[in-house]
PDB file of N, CA and C in Angstrom:
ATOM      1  N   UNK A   1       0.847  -1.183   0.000  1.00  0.00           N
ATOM      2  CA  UNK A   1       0.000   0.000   0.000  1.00  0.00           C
ATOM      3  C   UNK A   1       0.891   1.244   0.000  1.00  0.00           C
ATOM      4  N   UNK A   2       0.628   2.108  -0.806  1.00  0.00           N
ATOM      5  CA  UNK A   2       1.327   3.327  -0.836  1.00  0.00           C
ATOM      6  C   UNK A   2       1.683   4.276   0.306  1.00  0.00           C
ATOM      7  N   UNK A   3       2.010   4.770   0.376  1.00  0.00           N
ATOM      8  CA  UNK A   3       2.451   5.657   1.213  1.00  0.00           C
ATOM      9  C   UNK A   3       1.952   7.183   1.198  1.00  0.00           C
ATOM     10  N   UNK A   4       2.548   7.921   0.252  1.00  0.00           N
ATOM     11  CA  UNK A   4       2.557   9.030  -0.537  1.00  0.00           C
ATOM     12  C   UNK A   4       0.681   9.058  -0.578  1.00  0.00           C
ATOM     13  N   UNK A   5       0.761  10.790  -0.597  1.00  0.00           N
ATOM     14  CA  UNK A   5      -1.041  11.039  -0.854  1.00  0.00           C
ATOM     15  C   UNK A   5      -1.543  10.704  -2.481  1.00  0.00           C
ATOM     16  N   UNK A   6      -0.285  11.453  -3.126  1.00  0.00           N
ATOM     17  CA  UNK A   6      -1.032  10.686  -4.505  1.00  0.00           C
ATOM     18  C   UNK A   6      -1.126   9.850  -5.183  1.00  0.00           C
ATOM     19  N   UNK A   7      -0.045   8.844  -4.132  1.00  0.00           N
ATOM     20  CA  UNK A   7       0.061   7.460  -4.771  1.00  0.00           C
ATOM     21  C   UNK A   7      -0.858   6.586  -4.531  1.00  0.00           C
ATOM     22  N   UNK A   8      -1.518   6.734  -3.182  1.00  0.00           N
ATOM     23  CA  UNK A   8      -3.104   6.572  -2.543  1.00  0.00           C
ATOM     24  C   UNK A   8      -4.243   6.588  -3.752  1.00  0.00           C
ATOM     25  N   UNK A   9      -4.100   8.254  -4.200  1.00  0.00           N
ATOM     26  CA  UNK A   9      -5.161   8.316  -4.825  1.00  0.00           C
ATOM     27  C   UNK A   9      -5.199   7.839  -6.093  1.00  0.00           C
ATOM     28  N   UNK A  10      -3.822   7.344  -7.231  1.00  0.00           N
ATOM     29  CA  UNK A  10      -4.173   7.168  -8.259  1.00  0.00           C
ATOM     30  C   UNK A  10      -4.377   5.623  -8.137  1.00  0.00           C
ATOM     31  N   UNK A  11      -3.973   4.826  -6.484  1.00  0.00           N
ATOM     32  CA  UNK A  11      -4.962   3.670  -6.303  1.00  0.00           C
ATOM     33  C   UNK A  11      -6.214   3.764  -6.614  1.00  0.00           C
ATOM     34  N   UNK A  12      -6.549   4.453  -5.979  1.00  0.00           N
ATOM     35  CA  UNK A  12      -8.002   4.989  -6.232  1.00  0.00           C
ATOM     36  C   UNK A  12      -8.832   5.156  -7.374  1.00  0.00           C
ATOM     37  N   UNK A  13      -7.792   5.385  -8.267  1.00  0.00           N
ATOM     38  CA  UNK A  13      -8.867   6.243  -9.680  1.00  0.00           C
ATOM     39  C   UNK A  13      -8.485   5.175 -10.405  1.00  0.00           C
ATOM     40  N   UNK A  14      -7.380   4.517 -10.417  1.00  0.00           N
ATOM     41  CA  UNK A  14      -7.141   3.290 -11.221  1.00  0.00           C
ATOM     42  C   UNK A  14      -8.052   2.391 -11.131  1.00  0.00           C
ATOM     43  N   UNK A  15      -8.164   2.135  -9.797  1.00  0.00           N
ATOM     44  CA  UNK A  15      -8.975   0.727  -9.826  1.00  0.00           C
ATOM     45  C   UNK A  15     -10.553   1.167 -10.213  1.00  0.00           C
ATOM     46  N   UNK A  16     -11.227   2.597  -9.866  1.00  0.00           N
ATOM     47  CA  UNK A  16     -12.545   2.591 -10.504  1.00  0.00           C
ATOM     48  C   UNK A  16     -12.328   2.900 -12.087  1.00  0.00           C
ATOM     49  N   UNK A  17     -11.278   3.105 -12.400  1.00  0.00           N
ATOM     50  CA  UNK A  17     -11.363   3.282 -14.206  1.00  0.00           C
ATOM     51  C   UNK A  17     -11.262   1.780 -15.058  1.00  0.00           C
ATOM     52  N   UNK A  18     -10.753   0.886 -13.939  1.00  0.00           N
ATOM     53  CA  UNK A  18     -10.327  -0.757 -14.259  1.00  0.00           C
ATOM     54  C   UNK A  18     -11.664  -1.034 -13.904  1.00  0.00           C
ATOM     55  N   UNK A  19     -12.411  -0.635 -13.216  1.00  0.00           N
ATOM     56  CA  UNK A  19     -14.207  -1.406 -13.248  1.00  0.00           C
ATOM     57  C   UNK A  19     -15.367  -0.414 -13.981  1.00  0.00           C
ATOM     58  N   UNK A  20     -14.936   0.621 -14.349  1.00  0.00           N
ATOM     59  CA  UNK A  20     -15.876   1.375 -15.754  1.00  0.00           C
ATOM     60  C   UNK A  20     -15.267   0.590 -16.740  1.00  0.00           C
ATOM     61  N   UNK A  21     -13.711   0.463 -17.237  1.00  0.00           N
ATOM     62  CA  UNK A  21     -13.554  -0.361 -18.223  1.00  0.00           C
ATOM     63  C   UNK A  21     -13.624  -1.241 -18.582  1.00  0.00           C
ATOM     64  N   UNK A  22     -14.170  -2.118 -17.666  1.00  0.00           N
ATOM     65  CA  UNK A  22     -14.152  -3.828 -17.430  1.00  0.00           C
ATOM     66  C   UNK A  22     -15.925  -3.906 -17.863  1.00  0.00           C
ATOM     67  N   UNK A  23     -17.067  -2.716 -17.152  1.00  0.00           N
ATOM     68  CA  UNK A  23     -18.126  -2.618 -17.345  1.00  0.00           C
ATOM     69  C   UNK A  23     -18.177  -2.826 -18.522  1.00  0.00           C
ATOM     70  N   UNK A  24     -17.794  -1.707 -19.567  1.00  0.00           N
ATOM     71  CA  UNK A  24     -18.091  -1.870 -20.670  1.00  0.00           C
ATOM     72  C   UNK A  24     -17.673  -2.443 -21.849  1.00  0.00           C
ATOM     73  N   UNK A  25     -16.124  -3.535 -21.291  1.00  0.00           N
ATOM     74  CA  UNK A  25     -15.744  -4.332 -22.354  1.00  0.00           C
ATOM     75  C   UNK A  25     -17.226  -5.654 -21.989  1.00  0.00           C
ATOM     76  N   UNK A  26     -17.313  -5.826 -20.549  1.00  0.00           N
ATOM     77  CA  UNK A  26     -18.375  -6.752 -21.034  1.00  0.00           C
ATOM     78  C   UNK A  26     -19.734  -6.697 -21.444  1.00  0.00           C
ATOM     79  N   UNK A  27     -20.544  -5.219 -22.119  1.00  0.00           N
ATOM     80  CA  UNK A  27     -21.425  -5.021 -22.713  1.00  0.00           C
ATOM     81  C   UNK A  27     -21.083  -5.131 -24.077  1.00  0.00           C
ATOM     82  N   UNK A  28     -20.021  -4.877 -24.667  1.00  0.00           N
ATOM     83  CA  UNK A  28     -19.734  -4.951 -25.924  1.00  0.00           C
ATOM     84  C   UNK A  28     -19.678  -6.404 -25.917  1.00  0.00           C
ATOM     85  N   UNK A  29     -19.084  -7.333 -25.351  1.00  0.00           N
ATOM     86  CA  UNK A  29     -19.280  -8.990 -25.024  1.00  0.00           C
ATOM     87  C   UNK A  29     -20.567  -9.023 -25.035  1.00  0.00           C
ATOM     88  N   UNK A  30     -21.169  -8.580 -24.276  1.00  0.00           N
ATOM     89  CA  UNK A  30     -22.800  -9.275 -24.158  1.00  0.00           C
ATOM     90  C   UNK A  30     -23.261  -9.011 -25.891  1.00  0.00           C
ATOM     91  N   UNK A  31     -23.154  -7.815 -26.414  1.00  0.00           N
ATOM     92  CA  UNK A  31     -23.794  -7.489 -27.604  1.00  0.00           C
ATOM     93  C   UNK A  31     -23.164  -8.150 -28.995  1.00  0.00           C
ATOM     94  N   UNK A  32     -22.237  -8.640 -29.135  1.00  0.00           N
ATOM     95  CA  UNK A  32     -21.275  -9.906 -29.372  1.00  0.00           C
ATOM     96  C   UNK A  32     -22.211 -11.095 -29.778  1.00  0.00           C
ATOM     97  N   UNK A  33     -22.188 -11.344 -28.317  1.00  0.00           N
ATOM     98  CA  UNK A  33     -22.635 -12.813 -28.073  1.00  0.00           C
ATOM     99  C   UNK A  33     -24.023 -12.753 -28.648  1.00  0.00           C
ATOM    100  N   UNK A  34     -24.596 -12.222 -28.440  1.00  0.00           N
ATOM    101  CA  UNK A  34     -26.386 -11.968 -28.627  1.00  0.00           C
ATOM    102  C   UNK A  34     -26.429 -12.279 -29.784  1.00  0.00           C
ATOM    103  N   UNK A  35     -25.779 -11.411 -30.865  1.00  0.00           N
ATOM    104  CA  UNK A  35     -25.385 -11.276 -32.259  1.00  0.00           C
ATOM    105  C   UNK A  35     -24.925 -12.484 -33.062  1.00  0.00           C
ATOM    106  N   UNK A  36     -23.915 -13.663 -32.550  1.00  0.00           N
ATOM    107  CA  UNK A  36     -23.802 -14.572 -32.847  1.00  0.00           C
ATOM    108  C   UNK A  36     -24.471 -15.555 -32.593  1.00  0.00           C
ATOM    109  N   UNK A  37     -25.430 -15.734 -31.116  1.00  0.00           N
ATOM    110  CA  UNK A  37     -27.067 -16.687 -31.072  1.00  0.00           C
ATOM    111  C   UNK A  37     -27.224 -16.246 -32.101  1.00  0.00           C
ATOM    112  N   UNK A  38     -27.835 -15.281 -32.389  1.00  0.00           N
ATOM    113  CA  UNK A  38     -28.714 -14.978 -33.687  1.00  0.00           C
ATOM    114  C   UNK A  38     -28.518 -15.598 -34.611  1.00  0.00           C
ATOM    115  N   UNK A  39     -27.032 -15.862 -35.003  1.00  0.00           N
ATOM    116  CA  UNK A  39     -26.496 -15.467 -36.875  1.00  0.00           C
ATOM    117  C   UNK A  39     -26.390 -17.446 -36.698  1.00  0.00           C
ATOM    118  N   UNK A  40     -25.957 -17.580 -35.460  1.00  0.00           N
ATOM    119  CA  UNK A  40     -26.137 -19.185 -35.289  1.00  0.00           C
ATOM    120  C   UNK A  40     -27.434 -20.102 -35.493  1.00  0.00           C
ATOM    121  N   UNK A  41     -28.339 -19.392 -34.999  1.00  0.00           N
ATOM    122  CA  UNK A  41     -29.647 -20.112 -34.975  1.00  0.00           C
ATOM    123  C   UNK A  41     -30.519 -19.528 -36.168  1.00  0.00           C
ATOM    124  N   UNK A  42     -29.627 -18.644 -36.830  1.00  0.00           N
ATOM    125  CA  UNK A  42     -30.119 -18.864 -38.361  1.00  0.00           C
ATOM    126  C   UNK A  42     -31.122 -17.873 -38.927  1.00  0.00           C
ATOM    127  N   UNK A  43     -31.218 -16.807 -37.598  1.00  0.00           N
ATOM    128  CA  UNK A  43     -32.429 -15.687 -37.495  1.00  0.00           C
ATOM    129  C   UNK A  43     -31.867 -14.498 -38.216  1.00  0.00           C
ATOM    130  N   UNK A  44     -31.688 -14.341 -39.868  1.00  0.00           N
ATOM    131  CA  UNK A  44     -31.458 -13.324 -40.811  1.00  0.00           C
ATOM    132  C   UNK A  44     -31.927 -11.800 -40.028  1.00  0.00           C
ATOM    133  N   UNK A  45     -33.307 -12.050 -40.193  1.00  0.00           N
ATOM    134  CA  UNK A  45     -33.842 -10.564 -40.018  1.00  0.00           C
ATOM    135  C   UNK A  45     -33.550 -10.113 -38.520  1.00  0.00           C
ATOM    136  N   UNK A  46     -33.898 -11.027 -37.620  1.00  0.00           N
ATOM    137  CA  UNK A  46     -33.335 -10.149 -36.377  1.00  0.00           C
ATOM    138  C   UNK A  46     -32.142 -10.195 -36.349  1.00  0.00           C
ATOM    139  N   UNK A  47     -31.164 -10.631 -36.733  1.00  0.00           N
ATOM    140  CA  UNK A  47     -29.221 -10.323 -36.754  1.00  0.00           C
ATOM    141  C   UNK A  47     -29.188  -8.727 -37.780  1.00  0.00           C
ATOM    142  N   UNK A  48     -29.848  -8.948 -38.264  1.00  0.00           N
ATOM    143  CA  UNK A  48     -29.703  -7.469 -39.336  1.00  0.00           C
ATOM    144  C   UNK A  48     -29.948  -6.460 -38.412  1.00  0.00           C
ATOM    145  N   UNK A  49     -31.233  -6.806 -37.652  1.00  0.00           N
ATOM    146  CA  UNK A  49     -31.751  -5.635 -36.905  1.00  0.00           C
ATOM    147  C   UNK A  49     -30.291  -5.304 -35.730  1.00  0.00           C
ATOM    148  N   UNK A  50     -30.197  -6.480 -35.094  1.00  0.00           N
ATOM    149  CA  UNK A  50     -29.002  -5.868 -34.201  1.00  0.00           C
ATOM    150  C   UNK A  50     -27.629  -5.685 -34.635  1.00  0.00           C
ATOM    151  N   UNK A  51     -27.105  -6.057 -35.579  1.00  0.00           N
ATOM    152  CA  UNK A  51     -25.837  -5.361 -36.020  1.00  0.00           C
ATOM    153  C   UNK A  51     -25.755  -4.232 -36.244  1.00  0.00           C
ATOM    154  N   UNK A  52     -26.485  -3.426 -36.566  1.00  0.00           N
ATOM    155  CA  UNK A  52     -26.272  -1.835 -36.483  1.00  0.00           C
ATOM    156  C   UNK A  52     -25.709  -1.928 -35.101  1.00  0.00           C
ATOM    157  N   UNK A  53     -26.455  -2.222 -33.840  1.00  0.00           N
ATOM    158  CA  UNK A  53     -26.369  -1.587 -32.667  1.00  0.00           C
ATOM    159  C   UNK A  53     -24.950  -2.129 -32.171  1.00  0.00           C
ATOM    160  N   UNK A  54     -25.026  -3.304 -32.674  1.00  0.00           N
ATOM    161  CA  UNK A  54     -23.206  -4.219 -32.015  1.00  0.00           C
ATOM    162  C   UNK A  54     -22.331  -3.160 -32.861  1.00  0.00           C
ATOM    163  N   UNK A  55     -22.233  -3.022 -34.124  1.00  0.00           N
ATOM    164  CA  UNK A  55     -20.994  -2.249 -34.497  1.00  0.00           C
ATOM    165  C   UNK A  55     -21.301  -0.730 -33.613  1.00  0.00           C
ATOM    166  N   UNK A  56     -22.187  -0.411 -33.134  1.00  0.00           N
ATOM    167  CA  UNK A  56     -22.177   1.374 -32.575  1.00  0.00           C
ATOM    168  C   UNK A  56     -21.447   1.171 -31.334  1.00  0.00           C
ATOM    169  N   UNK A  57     -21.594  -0.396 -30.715  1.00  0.00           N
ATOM    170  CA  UNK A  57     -20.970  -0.828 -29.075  1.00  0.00           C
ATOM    171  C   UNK A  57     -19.665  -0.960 -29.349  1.00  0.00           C
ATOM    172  N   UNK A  58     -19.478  -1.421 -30.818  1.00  0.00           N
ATOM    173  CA  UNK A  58     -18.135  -1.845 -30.608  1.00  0.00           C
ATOM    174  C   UNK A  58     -17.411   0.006 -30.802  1.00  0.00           C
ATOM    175  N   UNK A  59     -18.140   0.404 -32.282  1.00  0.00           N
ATOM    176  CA  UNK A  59     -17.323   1.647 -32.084  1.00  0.00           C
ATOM    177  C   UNK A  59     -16.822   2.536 -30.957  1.00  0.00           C
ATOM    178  N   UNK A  60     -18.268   2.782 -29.831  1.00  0.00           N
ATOM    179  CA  UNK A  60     -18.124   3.427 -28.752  1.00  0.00           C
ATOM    180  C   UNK A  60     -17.128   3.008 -27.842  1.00  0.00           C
ATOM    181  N   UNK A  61     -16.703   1.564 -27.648  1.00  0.00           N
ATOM    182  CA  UNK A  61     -15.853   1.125 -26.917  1.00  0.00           C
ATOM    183  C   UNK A  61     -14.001   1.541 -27.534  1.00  0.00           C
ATOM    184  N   UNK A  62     -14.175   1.897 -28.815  1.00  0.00           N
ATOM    185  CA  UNK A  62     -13.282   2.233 -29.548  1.00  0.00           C
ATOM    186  C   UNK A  62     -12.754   3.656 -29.442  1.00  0.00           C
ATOM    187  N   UNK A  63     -14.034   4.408 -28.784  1.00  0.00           N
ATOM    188  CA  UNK A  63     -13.460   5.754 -29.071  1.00  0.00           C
ATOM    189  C   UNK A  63     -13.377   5.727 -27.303  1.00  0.00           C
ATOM    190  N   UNK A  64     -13.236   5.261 -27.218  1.00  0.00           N
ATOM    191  CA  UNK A  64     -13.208   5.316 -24.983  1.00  0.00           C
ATOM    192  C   UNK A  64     -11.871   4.635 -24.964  1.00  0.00           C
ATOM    193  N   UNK A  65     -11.362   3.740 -26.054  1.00  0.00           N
ATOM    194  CA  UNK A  65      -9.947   3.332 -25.871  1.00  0.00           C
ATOM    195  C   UNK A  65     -10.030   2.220 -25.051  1.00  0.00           C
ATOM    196  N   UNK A  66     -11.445   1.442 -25.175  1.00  0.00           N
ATOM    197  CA  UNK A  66     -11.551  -0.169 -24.482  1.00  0.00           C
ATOM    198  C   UNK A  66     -11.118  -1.191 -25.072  1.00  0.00           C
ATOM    199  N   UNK A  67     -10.686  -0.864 -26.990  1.00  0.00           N
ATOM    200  CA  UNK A  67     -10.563  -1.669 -27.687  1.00  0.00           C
ATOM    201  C   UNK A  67      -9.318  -0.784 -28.376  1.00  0.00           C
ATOM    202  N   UNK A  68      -8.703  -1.974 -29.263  1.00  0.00           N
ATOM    203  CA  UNK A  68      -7.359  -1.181 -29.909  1.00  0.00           C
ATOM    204  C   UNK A  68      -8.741  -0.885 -31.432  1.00  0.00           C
ATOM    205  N   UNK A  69      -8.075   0.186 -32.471  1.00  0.00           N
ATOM    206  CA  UNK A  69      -8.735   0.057 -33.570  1.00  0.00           C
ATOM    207  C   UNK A  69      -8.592  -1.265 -34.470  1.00  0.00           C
ATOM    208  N   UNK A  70      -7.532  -2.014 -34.281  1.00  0.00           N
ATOM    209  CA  UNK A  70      -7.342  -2.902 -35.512  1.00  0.00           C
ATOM    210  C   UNK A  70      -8.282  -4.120 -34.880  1.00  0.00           C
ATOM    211  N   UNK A  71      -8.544  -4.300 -32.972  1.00  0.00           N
ATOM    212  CA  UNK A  71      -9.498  -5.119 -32.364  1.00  0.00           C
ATOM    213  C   UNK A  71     -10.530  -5.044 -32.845  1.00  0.00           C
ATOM    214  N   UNK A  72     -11.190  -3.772 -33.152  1.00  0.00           N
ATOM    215  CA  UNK A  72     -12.535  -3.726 -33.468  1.00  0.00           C
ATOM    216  C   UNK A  72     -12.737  -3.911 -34.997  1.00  0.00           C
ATOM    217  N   UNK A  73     -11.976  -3.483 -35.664  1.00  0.00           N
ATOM    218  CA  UNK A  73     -12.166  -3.461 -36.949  1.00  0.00           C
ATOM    219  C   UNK A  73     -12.215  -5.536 -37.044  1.00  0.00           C
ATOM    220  N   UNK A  74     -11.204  -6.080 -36.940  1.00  0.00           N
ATOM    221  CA  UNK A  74     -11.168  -7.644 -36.792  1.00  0.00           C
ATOM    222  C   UNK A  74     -12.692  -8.044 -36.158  1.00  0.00           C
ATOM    223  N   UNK A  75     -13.032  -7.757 -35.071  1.00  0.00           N
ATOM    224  CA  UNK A  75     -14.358  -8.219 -34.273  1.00  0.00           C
ATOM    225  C   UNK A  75     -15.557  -7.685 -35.621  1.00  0.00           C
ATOM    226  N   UNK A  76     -15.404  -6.602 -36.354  1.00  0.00           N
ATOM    227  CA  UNK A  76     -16.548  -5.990 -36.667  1.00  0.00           C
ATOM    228  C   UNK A  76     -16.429  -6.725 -38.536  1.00  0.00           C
ATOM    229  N   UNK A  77     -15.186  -7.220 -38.843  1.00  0.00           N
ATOM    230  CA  UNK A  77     -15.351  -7.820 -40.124  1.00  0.00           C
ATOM    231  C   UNK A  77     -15.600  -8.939 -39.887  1.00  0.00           C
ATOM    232  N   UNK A  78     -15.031  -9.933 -38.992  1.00  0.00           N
ATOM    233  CA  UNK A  78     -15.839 -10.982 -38.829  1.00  0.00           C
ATOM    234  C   UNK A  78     -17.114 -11.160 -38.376  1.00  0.00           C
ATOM    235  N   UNK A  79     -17.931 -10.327 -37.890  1.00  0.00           N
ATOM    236  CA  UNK A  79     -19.251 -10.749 -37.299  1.00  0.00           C
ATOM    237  C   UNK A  79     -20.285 -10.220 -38.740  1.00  0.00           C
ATOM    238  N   UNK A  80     -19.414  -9.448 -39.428  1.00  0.00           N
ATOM    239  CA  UNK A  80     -20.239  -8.969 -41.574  1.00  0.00           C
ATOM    240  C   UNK A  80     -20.418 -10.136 -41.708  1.00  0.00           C
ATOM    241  N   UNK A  81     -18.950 -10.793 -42.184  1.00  0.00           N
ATOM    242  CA  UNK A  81     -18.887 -12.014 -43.085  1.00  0.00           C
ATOM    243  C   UNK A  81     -19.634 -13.246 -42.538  1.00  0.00           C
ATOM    244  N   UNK A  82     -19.925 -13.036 -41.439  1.00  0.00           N
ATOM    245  CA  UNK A  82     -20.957 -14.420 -40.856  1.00  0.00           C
ATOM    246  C   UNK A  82     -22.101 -13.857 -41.148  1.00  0.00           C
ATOM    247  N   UNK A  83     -22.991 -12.388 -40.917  1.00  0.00           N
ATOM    248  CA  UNK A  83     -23.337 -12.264 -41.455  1.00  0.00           C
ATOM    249  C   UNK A  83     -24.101 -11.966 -42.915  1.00  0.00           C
ATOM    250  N   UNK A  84     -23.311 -12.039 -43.482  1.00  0.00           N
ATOM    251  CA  UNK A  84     -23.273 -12.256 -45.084  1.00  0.00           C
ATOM    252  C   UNK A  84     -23.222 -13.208 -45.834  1.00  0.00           C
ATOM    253  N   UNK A  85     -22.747 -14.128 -44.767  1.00  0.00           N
ATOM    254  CA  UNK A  85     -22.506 -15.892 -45.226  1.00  0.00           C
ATOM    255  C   UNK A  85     -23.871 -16.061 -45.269  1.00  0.00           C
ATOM    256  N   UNK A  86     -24.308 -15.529 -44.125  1.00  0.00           N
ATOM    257  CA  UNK A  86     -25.845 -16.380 -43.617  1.00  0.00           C
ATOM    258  C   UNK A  86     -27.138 -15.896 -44.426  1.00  0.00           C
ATOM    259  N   UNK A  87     -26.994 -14.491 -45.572  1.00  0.00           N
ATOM    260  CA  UNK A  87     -28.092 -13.926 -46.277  1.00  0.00           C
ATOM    261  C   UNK A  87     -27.572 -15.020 -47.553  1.00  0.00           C
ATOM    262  N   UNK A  88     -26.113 -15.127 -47.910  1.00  0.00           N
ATOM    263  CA  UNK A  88     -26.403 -16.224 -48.975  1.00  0.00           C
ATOM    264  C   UNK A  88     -26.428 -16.965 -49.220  1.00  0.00           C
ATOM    265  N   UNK A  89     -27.030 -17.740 -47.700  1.00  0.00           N
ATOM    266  CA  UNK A  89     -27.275 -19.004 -47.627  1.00  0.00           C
ATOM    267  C   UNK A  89     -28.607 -19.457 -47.985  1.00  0.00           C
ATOM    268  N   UNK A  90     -29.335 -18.414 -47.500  1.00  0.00           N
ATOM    269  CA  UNK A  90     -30.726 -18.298 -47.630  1.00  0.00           C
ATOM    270  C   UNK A  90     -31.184 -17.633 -48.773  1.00  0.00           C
TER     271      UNK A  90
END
């Protein structure tokens, strides 16, 4: 444990910026996952409907610096091409 007053406090701000950031890497996970039930169980029209909203989670997590850019861009081309697999499948 620190000693020093501000070494105290950037205990402090670290560890609540490590559980806002942790919050919202696992909403972008939750919105992920949701997205791939979908594209798994084969549901076209509702995966369409929520991919808008997964790429806006992933972006937002992007501009907060939760994700590197080349992370999201990778997460956000693979979850197209499954989706895109799956319109020309059908």
């Amino acid at each position: 444990m620190p000693n020093i007053k501000s070494a105290k406090k950037r205990v402090l701000v670290n560890s609540k910026k490590a559980a806002i950031n942790k919050s919202e890497k696992s909403e972008v996970k939750t919105y992920i996952k949701n997205l791939n039930a979908l594209l798994d169980a084969g549901k076209v029209e509702e995966a369409e409907k929520a991919f808008p909203a997964t790429m806006a989670a992933i972006d937002k997590a992007v501009t907060k610096n939760i994700f590197a850019k080349n992370t999201a861009a990778n997460k956000k081309s693979g979850l197209a091409k499954k989706l895109n697999a799956l319109k020309a499948s059908k």
